[in-house]
Protein backbone atom coordinates (compact mmCIF):
# COMPACT_ATOMS: atom_id res chain seq x y z
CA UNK A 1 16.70 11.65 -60.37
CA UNK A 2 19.86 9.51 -58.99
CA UNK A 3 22.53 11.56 -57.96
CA UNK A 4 25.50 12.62 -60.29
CA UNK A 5 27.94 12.35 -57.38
CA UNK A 6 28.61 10.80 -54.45
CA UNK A 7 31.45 11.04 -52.66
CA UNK A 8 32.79 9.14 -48.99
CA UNK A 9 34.88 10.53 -47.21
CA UNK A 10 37.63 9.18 -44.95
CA UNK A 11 37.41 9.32 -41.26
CA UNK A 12 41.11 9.12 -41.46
CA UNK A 13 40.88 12.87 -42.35
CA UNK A 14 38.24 14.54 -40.62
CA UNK A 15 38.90 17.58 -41.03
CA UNK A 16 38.84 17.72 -44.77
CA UNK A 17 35.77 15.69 -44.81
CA UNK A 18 33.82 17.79 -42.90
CA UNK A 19 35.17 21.18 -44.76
CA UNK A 20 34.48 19.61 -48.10
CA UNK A 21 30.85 18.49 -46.53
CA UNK A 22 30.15 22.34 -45.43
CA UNK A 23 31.40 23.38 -48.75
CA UNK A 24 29.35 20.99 -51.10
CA UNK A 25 26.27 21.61 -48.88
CA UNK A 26 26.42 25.19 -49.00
CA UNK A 27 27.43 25.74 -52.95
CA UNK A 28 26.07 22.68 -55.02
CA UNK A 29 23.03 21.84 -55.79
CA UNK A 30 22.13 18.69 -52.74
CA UNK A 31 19.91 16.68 -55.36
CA UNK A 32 23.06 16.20 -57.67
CA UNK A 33 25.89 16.40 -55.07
CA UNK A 34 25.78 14.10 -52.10
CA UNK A 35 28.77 13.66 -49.25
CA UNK A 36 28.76 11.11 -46.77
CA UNK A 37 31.17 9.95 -44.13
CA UNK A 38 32.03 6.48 -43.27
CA UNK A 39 34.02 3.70 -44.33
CA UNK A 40 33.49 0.48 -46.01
CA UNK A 41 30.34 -0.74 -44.28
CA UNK A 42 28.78 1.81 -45.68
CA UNK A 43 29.43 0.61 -49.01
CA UNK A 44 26.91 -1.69 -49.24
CA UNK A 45 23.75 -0.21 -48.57
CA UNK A 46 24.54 3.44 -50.31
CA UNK A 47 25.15 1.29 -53.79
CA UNK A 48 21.76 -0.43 -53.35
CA UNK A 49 20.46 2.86 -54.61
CA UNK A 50 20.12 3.29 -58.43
CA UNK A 51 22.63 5.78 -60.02
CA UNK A 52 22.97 7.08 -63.74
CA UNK A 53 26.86 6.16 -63.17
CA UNK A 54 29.34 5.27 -60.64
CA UNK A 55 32.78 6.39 -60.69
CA UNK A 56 34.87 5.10 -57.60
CA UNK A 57 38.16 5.91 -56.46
CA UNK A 58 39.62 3.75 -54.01
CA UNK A 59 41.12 -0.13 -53.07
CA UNK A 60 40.42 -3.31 -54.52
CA UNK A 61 38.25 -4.68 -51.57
CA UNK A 62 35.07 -1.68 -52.29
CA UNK A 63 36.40 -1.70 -55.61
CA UNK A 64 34.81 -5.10 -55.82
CA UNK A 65 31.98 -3.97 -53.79
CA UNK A 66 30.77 -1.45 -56.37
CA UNK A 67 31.70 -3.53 -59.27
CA UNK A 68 29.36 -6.10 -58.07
CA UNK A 69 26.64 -3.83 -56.78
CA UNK A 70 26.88 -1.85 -60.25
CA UNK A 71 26.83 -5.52 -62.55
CA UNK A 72 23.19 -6.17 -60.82
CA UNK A 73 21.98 -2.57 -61.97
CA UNK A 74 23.46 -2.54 -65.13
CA UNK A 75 25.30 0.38 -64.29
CA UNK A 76 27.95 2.13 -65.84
CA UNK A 77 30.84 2.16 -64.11
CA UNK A 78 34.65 4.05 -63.82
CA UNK A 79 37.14 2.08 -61.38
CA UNK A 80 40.21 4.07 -60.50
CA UNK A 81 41.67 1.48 -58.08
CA UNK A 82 44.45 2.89 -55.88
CA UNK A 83 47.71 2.02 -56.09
CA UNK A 84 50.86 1.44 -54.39
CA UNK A 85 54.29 3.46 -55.23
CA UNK A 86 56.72 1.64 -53.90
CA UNK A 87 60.40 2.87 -54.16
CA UNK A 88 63.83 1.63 -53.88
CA UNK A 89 66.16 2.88 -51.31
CA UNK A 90 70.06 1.84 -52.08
CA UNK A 91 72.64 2.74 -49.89
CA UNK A 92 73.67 5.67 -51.65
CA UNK A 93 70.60 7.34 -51.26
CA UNK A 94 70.69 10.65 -48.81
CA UNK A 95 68.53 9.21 -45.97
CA UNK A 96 67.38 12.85 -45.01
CA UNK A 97 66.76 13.84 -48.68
CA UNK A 98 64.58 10.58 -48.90
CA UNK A 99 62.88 10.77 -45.96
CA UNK A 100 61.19 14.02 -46.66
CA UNK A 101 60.55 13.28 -50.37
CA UNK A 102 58.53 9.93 -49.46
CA UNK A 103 56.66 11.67 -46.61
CA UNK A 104 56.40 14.76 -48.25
CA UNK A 105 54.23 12.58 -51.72
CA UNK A 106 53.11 10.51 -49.00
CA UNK A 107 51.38 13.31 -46.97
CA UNK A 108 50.14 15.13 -50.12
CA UNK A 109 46.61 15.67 -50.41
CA UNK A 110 45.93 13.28 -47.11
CA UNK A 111 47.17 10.55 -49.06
CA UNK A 112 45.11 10.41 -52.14
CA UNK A 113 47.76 11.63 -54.90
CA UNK A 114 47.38 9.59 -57.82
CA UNK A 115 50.67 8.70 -59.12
């Protein structure tokens, strides 16, 4: 049985990652639900494993990385490559105003607020 999900977690925020880790450990079932920390170079040898699906949420650079690793398996596979939201400032903009709007989406959900 592959797992259903499988989820990495940024080092970037620890905390999170190690309260969602307690929380999946203790509450879902650990053959379906797996949480690892890390970063990229992990990439590679957790997708040498054989999964029903993959669905991946992140850059272009591990985006490739799964798409590749899923191709060999004949894996299905759901992409949600993250984006930039960039913005235009013009000098009639309220630079307080602004400045707490773009930090305020920026600091959303560590970061990881799909736009």
């Amino acid at each position: 049985l592959s797992p259903v999900c499988l989820g990495s977690l940024r080092r970037a925020a620890s905390n999170t990652a190690g309260s969602i880790y307690k929380l999946c450990s203790k509450y879902l079932d650990t053959n379906c639900i797996r949480v690892f920390g890390g970063d990229r170079h992990m990439t590679n040898p957790i997708l040498e494993l054989n999964f029903d699906h993959i669905f991946f949420t992140g850059g272009s650079f591990v985006g490739k990385m799964v798409a590749q690793a899923a191709a060999k398996n004949f894996t299905p596979v759901c992409l949600e490559m993250g984006g930039k939201s960039p913005c235009v400032i013009d000098r009639t903009a309220n630079i307080r105003v602004t400045a707490l709007r773009l930090t305020q989406g920026k600091w959303t959900n560590s970061g990881q607020t799909c736009i």
